[in-house]
Protein backbone atom coordinates (compact mmCIF):
# COMPACT_ATOMS: atom_id res chain seq x y z
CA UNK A 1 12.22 -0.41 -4.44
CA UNK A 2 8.84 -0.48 -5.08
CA UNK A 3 6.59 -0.31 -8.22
CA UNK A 4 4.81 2.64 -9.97
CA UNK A 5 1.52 0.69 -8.74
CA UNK A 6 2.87 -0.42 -5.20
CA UNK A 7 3.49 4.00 -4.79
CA UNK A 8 0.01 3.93 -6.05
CA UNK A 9 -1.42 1.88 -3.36
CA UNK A 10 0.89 2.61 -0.68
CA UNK A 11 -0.46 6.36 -1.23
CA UNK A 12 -4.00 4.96 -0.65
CA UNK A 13 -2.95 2.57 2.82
CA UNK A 14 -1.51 6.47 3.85
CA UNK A 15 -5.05 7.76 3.02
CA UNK A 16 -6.70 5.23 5.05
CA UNK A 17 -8.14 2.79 2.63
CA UNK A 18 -8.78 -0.23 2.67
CA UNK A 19 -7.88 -3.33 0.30
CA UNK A 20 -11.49 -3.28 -1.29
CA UNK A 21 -11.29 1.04 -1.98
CA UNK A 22 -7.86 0.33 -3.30
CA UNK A 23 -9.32 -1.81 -5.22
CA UNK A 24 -12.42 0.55 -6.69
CA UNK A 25 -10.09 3.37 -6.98
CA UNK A 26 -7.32 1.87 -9.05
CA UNK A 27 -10.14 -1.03 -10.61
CA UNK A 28 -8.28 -3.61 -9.91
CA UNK A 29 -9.76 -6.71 -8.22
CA UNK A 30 -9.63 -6.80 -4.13
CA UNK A 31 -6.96 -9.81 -4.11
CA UNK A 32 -4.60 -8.01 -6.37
CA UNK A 33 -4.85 -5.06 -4.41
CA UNK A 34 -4.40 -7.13 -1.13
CA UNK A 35 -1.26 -8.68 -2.94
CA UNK A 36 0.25 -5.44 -3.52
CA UNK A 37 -0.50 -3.98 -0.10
CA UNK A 38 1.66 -7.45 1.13
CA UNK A 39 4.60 -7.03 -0.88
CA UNK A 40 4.63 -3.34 -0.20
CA UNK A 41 4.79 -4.78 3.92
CA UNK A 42 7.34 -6.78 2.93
CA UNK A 43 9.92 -4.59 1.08
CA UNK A 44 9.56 -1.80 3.65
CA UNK A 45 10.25 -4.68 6.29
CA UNK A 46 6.93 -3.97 8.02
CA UNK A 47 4.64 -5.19 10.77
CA UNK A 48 1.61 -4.41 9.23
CA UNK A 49 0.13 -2.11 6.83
CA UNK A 50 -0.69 0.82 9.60
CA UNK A 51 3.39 0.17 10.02
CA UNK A 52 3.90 0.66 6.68
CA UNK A 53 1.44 3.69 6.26
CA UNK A 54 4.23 4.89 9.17
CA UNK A 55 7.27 4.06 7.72
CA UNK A 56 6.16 5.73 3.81
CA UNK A 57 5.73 8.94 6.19
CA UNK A 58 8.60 8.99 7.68
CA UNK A 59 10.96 8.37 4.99
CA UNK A 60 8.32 10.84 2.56
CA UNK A 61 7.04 7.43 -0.03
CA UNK A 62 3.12 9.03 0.56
């Protein structure tokens, strides 16, 4: 399951952003939002975060 903020970013990968926008957007700083985009790849069992960006669209997460 992932967190209010993980849904957050994960909504931002689907949008095309990257770690340092995530960052900006949500003003947080570019290593927390690169930690968040990692566990989000790791509970949704992904390759990568274009995998992930995938996956969140095909079960509806974006």
């Amino acid at each position: 399951m992932l967190t209010k903020r993980e849904q957050e970013v994960l909504k931002l990968l689907c949008e095309g952003k990257n770690n340092i926008e995530i960052a900006e957007i949500l003003h947080i700083s570019k290593h927390t939002a690169k930690a968040h985009v990692t566990s989000i790849i790791r509970k949704l069992e992904c390759r990568n975060r274009t995998n992930a960006a995938y996956v969140a669209g095909k079960i509806n997460l974006s």
